[in-house]
Protein backbone atom coordinates (compact mmCIF):
# COMPACT_ATOMS: atom_id res chain seq x y z
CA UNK A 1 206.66 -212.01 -44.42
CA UNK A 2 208.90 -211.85 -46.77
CA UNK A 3 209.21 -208.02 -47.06
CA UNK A 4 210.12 -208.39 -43.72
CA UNK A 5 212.63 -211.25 -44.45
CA UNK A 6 213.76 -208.61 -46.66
CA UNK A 7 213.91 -205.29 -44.69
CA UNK A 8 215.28 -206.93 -41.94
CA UNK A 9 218.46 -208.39 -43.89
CA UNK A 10 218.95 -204.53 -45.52
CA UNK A 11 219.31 -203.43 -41.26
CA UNK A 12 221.95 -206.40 -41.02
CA UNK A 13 224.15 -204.38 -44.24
CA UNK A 14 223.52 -201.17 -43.22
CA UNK A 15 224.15 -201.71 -39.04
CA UNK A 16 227.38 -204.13 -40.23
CA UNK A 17 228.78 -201.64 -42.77
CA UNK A 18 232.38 -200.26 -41.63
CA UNK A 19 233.56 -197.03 -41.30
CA UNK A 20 230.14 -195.53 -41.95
CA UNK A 21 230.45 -192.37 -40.87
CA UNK A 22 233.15 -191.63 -43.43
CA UNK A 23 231.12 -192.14 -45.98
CA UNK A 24 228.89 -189.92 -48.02
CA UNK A 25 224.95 -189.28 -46.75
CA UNK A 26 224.03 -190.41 -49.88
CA UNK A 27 225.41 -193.51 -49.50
CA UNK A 28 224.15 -194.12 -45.77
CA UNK A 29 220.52 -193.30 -47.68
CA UNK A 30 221.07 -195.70 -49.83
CA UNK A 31 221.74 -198.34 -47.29
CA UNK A 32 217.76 -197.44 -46.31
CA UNK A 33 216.26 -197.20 -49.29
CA UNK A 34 217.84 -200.51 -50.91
CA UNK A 35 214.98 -202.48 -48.95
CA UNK A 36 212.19 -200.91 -51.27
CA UNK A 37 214.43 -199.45 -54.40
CA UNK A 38 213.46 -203.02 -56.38
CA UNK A 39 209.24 -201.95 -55.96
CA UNK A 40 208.57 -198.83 -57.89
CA UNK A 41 204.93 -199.61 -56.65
CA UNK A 42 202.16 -201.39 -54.56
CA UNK A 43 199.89 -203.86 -56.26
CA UNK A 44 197.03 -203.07 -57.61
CA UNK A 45 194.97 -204.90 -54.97
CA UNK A 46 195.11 -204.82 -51.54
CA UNK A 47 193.81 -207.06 -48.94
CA UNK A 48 190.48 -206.64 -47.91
CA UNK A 49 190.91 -205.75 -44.17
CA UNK A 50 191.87 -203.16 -42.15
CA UNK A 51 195.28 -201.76 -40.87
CA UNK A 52 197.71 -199.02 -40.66
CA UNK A 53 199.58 -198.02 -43.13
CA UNK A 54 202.59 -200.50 -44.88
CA UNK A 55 205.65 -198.83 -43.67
CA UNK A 56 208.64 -201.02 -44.70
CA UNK A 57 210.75 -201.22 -41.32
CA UNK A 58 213.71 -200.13 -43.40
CA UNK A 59 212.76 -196.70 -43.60
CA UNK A 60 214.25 -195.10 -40.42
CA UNK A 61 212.48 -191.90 -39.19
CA UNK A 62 214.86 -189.36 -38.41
CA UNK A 63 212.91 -189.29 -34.50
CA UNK A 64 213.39 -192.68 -34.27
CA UNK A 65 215.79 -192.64 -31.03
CA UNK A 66 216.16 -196.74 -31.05
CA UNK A 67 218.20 -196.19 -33.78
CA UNK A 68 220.33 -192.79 -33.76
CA UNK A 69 223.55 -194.41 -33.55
CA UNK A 70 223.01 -196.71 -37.14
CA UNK A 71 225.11 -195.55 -40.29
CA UNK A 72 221.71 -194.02 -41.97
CA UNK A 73 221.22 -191.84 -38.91
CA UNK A 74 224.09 -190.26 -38.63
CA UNK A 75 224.36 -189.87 -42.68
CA UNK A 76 220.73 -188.26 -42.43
CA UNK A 77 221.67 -186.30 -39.13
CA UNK A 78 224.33 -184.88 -40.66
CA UNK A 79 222.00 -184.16 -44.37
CA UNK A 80 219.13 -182.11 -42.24
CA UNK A 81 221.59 -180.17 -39.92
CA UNK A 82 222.67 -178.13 -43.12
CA UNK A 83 220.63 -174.72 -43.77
CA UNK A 84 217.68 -175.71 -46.87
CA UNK A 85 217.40 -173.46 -49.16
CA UNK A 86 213.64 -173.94 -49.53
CA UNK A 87 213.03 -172.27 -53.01
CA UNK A 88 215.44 -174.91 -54.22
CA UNK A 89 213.82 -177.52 -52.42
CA UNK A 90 210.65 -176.90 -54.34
CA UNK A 91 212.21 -177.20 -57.29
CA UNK A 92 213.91 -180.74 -56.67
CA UNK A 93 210.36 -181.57 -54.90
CA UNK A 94 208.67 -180.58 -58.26
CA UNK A 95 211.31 -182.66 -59.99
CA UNK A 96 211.31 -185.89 -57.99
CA UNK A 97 207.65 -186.15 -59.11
CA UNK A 98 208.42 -186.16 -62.65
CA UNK A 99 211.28 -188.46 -61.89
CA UNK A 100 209.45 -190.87 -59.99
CA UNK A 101 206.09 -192.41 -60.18
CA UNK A 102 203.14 -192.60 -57.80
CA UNK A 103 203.90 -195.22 -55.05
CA UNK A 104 207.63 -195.23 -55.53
CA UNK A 105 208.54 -196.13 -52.19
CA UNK A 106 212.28 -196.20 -53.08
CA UNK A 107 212.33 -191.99 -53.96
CA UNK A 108 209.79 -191.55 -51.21
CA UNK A 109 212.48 -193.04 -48.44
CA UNK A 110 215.35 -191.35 -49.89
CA UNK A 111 213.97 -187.83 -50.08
CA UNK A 112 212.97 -187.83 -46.71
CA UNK A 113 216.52 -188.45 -45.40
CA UNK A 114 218.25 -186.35 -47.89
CA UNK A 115 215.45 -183.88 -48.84
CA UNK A 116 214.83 -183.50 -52.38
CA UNK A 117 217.69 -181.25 -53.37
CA UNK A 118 220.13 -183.47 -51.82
CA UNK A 119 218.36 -186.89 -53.40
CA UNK A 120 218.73 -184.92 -56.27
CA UNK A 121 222.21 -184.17 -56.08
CA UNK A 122 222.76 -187.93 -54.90
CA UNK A 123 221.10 -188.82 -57.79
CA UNK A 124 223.08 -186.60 -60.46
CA UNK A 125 226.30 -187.68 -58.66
CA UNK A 126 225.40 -191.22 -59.27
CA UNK A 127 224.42 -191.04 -62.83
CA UNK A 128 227.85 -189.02 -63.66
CA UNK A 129 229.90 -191.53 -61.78
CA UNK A 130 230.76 -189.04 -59.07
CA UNK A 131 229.04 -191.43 -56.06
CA UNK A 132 229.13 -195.10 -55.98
CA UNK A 133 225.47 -196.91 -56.43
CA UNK A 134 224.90 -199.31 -54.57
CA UNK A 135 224.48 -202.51 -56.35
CA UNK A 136 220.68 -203.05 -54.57
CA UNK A 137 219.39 -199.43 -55.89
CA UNK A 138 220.74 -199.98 -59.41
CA UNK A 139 217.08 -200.68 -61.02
CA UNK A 140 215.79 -197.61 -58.78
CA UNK A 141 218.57 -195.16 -60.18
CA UNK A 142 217.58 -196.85 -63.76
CA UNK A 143 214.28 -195.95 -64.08
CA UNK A 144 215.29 -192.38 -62.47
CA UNK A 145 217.89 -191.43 -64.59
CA UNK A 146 215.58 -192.21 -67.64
CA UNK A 147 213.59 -189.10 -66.46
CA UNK A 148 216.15 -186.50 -65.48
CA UNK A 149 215.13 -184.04 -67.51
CA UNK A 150 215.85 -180.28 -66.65
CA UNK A 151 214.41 -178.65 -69.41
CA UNK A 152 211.15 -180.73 -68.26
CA UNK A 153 211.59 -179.45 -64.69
CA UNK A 154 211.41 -175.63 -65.58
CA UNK A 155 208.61 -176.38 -68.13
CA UNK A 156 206.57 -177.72 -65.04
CA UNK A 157 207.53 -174.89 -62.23
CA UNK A 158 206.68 -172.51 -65.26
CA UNK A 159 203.11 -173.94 -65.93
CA UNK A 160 201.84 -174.26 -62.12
CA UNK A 161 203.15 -170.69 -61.45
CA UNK A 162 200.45 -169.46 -63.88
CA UNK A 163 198.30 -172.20 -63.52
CA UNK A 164 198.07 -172.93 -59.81
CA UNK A 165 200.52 -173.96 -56.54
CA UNK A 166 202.86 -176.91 -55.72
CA UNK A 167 202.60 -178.16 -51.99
CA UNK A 168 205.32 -180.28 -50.98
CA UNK A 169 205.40 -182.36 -47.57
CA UNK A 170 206.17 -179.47 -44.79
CA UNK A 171 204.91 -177.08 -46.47
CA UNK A 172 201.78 -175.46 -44.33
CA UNK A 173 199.05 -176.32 -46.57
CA UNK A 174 200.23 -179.76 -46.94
CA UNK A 175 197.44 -182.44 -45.69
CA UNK A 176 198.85 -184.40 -43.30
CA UNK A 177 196.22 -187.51 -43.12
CA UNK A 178 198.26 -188.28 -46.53
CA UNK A 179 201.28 -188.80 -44.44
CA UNK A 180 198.78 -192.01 -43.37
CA UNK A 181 200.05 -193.93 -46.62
CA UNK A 182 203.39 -193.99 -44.90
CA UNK A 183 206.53 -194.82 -47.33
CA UNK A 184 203.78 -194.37 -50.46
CA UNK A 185 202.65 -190.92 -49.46
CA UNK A 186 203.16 -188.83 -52.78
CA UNK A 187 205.89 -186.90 -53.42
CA UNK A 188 204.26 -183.80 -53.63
CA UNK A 189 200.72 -182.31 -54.82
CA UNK A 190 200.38 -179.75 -57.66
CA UNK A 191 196.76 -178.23 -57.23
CA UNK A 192 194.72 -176.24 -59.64
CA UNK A 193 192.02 -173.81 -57.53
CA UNK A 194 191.86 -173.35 -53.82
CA UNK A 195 194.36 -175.50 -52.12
CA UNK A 196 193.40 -174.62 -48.35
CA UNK A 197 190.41 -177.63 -49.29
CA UNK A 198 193.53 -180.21 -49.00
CA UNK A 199 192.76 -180.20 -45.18
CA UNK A 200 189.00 -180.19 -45.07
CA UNK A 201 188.80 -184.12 -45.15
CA UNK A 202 185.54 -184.95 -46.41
CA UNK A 203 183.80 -188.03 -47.89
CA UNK A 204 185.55 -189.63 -50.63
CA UNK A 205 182.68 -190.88 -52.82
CA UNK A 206 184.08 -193.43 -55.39
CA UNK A 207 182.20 -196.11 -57.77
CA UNK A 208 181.42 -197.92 -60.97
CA UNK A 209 181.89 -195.34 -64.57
CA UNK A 210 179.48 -197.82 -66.00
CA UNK A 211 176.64 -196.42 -63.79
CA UNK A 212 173.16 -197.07 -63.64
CA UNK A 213 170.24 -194.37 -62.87
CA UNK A 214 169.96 -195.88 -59.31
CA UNK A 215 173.68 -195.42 -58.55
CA UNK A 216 173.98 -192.09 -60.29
CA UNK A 217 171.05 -190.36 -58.40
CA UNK A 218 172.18 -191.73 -54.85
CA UNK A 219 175.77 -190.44 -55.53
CA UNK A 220 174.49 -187.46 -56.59
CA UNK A 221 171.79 -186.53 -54.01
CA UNK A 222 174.34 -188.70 -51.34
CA UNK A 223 176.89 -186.23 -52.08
CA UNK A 224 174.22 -182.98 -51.76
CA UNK A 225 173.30 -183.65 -48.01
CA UNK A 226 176.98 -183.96 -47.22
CA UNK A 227 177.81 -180.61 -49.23
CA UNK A 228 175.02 -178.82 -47.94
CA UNK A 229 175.91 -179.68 -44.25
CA UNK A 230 179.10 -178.51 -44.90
CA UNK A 231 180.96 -181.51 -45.43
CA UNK A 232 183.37 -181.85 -48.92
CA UNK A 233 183.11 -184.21 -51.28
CA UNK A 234 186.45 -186.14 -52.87
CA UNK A 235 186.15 -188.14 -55.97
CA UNK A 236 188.21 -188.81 -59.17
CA UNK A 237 186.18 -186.83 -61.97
CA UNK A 238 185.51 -190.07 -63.83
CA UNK A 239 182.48 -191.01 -65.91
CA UNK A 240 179.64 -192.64 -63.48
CA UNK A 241 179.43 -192.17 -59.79
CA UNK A 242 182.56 -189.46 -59.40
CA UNK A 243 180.63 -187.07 -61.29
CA UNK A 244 177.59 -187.41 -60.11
CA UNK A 245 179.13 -186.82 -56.51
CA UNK A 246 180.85 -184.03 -58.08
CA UNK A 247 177.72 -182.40 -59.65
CA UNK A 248 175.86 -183.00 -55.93
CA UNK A 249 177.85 -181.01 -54.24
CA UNK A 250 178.18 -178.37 -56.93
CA UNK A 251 174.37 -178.33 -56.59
CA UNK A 252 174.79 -177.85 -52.86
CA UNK A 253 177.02 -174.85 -53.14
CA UNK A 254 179.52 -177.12 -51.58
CA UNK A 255 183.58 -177.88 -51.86
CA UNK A 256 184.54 -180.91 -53.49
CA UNK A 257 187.80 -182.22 -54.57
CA UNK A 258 188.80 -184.02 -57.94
CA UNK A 259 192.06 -186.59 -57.43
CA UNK A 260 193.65 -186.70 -61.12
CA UNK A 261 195.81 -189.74 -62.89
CA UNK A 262 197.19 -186.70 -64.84
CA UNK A 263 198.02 -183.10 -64.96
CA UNK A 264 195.59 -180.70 -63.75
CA UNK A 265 196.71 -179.00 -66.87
CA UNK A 266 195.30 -181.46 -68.97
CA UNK A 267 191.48 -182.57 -66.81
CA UNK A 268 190.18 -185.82 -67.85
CA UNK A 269 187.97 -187.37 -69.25
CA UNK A 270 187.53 -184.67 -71.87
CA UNK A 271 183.77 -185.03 -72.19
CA UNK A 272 183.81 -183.99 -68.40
CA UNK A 273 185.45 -180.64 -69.51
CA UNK A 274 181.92 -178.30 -68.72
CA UNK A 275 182.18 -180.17 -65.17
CA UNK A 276 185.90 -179.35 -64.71
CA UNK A 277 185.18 -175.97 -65.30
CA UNK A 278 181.97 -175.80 -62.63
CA UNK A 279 184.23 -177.42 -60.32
CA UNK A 280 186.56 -174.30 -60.64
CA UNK A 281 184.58 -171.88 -61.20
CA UNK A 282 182.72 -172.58 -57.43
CA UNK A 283 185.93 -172.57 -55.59
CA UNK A 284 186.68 -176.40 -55.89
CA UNK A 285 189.92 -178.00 -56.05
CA UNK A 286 191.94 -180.13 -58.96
CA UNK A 287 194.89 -182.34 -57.37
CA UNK A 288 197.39 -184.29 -58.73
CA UNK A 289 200.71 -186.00 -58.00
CA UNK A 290 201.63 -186.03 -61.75
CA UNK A 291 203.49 -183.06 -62.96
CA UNK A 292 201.65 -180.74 -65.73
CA UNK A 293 200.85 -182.41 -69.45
CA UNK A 294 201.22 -185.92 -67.17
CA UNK A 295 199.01 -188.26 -69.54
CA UNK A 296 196.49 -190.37 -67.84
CA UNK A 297 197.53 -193.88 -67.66
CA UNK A 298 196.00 -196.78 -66.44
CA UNK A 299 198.80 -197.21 -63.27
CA UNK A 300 197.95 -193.59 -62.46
CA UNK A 301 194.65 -194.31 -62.05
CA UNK A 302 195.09 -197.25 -59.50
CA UNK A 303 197.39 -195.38 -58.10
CA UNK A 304 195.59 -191.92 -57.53
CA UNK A 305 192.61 -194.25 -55.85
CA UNK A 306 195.07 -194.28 -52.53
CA UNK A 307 195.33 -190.03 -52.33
CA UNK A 308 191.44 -190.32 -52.77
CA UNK A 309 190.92 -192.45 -49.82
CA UNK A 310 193.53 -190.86 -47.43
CA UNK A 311 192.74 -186.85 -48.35
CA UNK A 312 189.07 -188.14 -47.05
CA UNK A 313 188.06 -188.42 -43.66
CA UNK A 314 185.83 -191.92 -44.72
CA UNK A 315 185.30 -193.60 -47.95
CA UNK A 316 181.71 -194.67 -49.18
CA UNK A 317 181.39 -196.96 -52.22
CA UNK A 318 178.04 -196.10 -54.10
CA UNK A 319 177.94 -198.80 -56.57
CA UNK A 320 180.77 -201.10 -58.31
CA UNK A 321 180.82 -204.24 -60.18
CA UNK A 322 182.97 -207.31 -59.05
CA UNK A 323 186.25 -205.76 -60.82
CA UNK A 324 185.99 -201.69 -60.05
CA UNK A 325 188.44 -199.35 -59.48
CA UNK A 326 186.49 -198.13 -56.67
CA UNK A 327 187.29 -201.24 -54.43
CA UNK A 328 191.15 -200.54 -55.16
CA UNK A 329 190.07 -196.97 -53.15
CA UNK A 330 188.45 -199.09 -50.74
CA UNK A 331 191.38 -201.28 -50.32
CA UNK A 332 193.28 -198.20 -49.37
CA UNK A 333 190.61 -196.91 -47.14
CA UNK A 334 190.84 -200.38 -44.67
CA UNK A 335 194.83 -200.39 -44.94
CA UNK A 336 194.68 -196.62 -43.52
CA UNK A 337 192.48 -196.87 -41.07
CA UNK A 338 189.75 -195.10 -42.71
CA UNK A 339 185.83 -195.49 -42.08
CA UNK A 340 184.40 -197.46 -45.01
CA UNK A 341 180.62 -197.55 -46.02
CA UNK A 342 179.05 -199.41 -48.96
CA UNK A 343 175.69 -198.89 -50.51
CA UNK A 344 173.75 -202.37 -51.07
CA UNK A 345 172.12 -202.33 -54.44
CA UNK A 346 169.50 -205.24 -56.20
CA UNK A 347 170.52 -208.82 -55.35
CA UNK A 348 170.29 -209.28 -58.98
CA UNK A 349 172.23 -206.13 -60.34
CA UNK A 350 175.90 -206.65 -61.65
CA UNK A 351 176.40 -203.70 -60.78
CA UNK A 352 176.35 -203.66 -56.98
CA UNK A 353 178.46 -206.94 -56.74
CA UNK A 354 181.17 -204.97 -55.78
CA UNK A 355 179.47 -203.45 -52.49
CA UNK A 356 178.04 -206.47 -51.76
CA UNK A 357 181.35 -208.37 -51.40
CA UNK A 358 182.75 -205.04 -49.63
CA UNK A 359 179.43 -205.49 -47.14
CA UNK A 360 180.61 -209.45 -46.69
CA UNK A 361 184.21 -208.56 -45.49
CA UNK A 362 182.81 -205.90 -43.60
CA UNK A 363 182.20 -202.35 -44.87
CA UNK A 364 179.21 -200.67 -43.21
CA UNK A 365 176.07 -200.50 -45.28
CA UNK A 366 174.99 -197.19 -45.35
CA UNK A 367 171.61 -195.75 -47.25
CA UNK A 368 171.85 -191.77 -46.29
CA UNK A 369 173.59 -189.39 -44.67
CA UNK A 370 172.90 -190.29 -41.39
CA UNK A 371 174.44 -193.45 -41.38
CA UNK A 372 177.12 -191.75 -43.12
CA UNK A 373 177.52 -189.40 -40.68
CA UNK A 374 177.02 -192.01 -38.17
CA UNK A 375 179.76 -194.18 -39.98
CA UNK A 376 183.16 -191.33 -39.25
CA UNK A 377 181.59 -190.66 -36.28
CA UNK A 378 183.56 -187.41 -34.06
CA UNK A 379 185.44 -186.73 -37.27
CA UNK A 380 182.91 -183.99 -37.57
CA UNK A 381 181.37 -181.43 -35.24
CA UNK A 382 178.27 -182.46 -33.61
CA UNK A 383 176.74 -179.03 -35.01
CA UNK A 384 176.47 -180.64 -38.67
CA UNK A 385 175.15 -184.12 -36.62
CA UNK A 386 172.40 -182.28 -35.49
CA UNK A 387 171.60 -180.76 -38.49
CA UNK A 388 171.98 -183.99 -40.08
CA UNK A 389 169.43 -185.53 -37.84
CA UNK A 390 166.52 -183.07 -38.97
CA UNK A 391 167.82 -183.02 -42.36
CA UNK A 392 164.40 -183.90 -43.97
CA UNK A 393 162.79 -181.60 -41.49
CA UNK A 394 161.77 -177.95 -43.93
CA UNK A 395 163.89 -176.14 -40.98
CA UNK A 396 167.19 -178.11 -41.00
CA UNK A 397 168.91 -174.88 -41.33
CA UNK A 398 167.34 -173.05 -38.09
CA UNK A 399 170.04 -171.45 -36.24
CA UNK A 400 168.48 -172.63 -33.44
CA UNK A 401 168.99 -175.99 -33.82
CA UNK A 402 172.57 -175.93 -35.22
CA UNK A 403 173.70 -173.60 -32.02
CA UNK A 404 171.67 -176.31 -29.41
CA UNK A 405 174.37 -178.57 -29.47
CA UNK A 406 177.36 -176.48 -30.74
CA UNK A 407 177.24 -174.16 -28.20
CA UNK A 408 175.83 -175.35 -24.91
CA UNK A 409 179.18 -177.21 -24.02
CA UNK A 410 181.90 -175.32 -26.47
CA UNK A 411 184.02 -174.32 -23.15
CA UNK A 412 184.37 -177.77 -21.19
CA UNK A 413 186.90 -180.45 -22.92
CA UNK A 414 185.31 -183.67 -21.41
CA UNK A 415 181.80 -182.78 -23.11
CA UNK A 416 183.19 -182.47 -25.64
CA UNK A 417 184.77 -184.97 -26.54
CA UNK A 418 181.81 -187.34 -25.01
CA UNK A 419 179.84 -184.93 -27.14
CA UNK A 420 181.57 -186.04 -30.45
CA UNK A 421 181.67 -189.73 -29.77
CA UNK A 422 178.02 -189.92 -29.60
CA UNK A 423 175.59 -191.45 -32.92
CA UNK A 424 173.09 -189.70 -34.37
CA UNK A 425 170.31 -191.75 -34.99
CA UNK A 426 170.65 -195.15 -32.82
CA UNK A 427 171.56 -195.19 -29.41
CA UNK A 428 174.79 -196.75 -27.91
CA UNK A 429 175.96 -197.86 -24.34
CA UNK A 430 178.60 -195.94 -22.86
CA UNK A 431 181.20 -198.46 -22.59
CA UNK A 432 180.56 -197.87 -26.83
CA UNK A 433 181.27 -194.14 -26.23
CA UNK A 434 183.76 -194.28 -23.97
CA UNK A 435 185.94 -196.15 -26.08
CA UNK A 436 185.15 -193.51 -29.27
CA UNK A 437 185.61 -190.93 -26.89
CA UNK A 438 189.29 -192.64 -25.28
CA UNK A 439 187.86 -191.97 -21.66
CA UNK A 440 187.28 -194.13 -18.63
CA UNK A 441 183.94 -194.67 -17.91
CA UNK A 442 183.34 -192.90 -14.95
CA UNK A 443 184.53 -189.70 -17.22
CA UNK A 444 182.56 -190.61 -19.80
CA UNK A 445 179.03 -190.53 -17.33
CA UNK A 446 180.17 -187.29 -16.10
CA UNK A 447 180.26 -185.80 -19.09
CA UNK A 448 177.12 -187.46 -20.71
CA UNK A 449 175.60 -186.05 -17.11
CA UNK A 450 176.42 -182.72 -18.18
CA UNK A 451 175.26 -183.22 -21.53
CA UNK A 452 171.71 -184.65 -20.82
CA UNK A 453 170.93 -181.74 -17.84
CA UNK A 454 172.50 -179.23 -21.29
CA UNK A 455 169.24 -181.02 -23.66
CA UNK A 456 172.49 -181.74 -25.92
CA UNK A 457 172.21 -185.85 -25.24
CA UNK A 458 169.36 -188.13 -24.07
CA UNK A 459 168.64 -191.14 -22.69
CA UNK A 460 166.75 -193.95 -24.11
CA UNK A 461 166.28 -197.18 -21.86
CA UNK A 462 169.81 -196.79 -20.82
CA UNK A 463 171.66 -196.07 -24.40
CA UNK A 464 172.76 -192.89 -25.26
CA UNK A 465 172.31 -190.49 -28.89
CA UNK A 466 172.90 -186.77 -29.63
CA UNK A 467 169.50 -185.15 -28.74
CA UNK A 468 167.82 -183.52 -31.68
CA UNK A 469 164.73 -180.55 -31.31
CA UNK A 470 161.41 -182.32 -31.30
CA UNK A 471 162.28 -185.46 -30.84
C-alpha cells in the first residue's frame, strides 16, 4: 500500500505540472520514473503466493490510451516518433546494463519511454548540467553516473562480438515471457552459445548447493526425462542441484540453459569449468544480464533467480533447506504466474525443509515427470504428453505413439486446444478442462467427442485423460 500511496502522489506531480509540453522528454520521463528511481531493487524475498507481475502504476505504457493526454505521454510520444538508429541503440542498451543493476526499476521505466540512446543522452545531459534533475531521481542519477564509463562500454560490445550476441528487448530473439517481470524485466541479455534457446521455455530446475545423493540423482535423472522428451532444462550452474539438472540433460542430448550472476565471459563457479564447457560444446546456452568480466556477487545471484523462473515455462524445486536461494526463484515463479512444483524429501532431512514449507503454502508435489508434465499442463504439445505417459515403457520413442495424438486432430482448432488442456495420468471433469482450455462447456464436449471417436482421449467413469497405446 504504500508503493501505491507513493505512485499515485508521483501521477498528482506529473498530471499537475504546467506547461508540460514545453519541456524536454527527458524531463516528462522523469516525472514517471521518480515513483521507483529511490529502489534500485526488489527484496530479496518475496511473498509466498501467487500473482502477476509488480508493475508500479507509475510506469505509463506508451498504449496506454487512458492516459495519452498526461505530460509523460506526450514527452514519450514525441521521444519514439523520431527515426532509431538501432546500431546505436544497442550500444546504449549494452551500456545501460553496465550502468544499472539487475532489478533497477528506475532505468528499466526510463529506457522504455526514451529508449536507451535517448536515456542515455538524458542521462549525460544531466550529469553535465545541460538538463535539470529532478530532485526525486537525484539518488537514481547518483548511482548511474558512478558507472558512466565509455571506455567500459566499447570494452563490452568488443568482447560479446567475439564471444557471443547481445539481445535487447525488441529485438527478434528476445524472450518475451521475461517481459512477465514487468518494470524488473532486465535490461538486456548478453548470451554465450545458441541464443534461439531464449524462447524454448522449459523447466527451470533450481535447489540446495549443499546437496545430498537423494537430491542430486532426482535432479539429475528429473532433468533427463524432460531433456529426452524434448523439453529444456534452465538452472543457474551452481554447485548441488543446478548441475546435476545441467549434467541430466547433457546426458539426454538435450538443451539446457545456465542463468549467470556474472559475465558469461567469466562462468562460475570455477570448479564447474569442465561442465561449462559440455554445456557449450552440445549447443547449450550461457545468459546473463551482467555485462562481460561482471564479478559474481551475492545481489546478482538473488537477483538472476527471477530471469531463471520467468525464461521457464514452470519452476520445480528439487531440494532446499529452510534459507535457499532456490525459494527466492520460487518466489518469483508465484509472483509471475508460473507453475510451481516441489519435491517432498525425508520428514527428518534439513535438507528438504525448504520444499516442505513451499508444499504448505501450496506448490504442487511432484515425484516424476509426469506430474511434472501434468503440473504446466498445455504449455507443451500433447505429442511429448504421450510420450511422457509410456516413458518407462522400452518403446517410448515409437513413432507410432508420438504421431497418435499429434496428428489425428493437427487441422481442427477446438481439439486442439481441448487436446492440450487435458492431464496425463489422472483424469479430470470437463468443467476442469474447460476452464484450462478457456471454452464453454458445450465446446469443450464437442471437442473431447471428437477426440475420444480419434482414440486421442478416453473416458473413465465420466473424467477425462489423454489416451495413451495399451492402456
Amino acid at each position: 500500500m504504500e508503493q501505491r500511496r507513493e505512485c499515485e502522489k508521483g501521477h498528482e506531480v506529473c498530471d499537475g505540472v504546467g506547461g508540460a509540453s514545453e519541456r524536454a522528454a527527458g524531463a516528462t520521463a522523469a516525472d514517471a520514473v521518480a515513483a521507483t528511481a529511490d529502489e534500485p531493487g526488489r527484496p530479496d524475498e518475496l511473498p509466498l503466493q501467487g500473482g502477476s507481475a509488480s508493475t508500479s502504476p507509475c510506469s505509463v505504457d506508451e498504449t496506454s490510451a487512458s492516459n495519452v493526454g498526461s505530460p509523460v505521454h506526450r514527452g514519450a510520444r514525441r521521444v519514439r516518433e523520431q527515426p532509431v538508429d538501432d546500431s546505436r541503440e544497442h550500444q546504449a542498451a549494452m551500456a545501460w546494463t553496465r550502468i544499472a543493476e539487475g532489478e533497477d526499476a528506475a532505468a528499466v521505466t526510463l529506457t522504455s519511454h526514451l529508449g536507451y540512446a535517448g536515456a542515455l543522452d538524458w542521462l549525460r545531459d544531466v550529469i553535465a548540467g545541460r538538463e535539470p534533475c529532478d530532485a526525486r531521481l537525484r539518488q537514481a542519477v547518483s548511482r548511474w553516473s558512478r558507472r558512466l564509463d565509455d571506455a567500459a562500454f566499447r570494452r563490452d560490445a568488443a568482447r560479446i562480438a567475439t564471444l557471443g550476441a547481445f539481445v535487447m528487448p525488441g529485438d527478434p530473439l528476445w524472450p518475451h515471457q521475461l517481459d512477465d517481470l514487468g518494470d524488473v524485466r532486465p535490461l538486456g541479455l548478453w548470451c554465450q552459445g545458441d541464443v534461439e534457446l531464449l524462447g524454448c521455455g522449459g523447466v527451470a530446475i533450481v535447489g540446495s548447493r549443499d546437496a545430498t545423493d537423494y537430491g542430486l540423482t532426482l535432479a539429475r535423472d528429473i532433468a533427463f526425462e524432460l531433456a529426452d522428451l524434448g523439453i529444456g532444462v534452465v538452472s543457474g550452474g551452481a554447485f548441488g542441484i543446478d548441475a546435476a539438472a545441467h549434467r541430466g540433460a547433457l546426458a539426454a542430448g538435450g538443451d539446457t540453459i545456465v542463468v549467470m550472476a556474472n559475465g558469461v565471459d567469466r562462468p562460475y563457479p570455477a570448479a564447474n569449468a569442465g561442465l561449462f564447457r559440455q554445456v557449450l560444446a552440445a549447443g547449450g546456452l550461457f545468459v546473463s544480464e551482467s555485462p562481460p568480466g561482471a564479478s559474481p556477487l551475492r545481489h546478482r545471484f538473488l537477483a538472476r533467480n527471477r530471469i531463471i523462473a520467468a525464461l521457464a515455462s514452470g519452476c520445480v524445486v528439487v531440494e532446499a533447506p529452510h534459507r535457499s536461494g532456490a525459494l527466492s526463484t520460487a518466489h518469483h515463479a508465484l509472483e509471475i504466474g508460473r507453475p510451481l512444483g516441489a519435491v517432498p524429501g525425508p520428514v527428518t532431512s534439513a535438507h528438504s525443509a525448504g520444499c516442505h514449507r513451499l508444499l504448505r503454502a501450496g506448490a504442487t508435489c511432484v515425484t516424476n515427470v509426469e506430474d511434472i508434465l501434468e503440473l504446466i499442463g498445455g504449455l507443451f504439445s500433447a505429442q511429448k504428453y504421450a510420450r511422457a505417459a509410456t516413458s518407462t515403457a522400452s518403446d517410448r520413442g515409437q513413432a507410432a505413439n508420438e504421431s497418435r495424438v499429434d496428428d489425428a486432430m493437427a487441422g481442427d482448432p477446438l481439439a486442439v486446444r481441448v487436446r492440450d488442456a487435458l492431464p496425463v495420468k489422472r483424469a479430470c471433469g470437463v468443467e476442469r478442462i474447460a476452464t484450462t482450455a478457456g471454452l464453454a462447456i458445450g465446446e469443450t464436449l464437442r471437442g473431447l467427442g471428437m477426440l475420444e471417436v480419434a482414440g486421442v482421449a478416453e473416458n473413465v467413469d465420466g473424467l477425462w485423460r489423454l489416451a495413451a497405446p495399451g492402456r
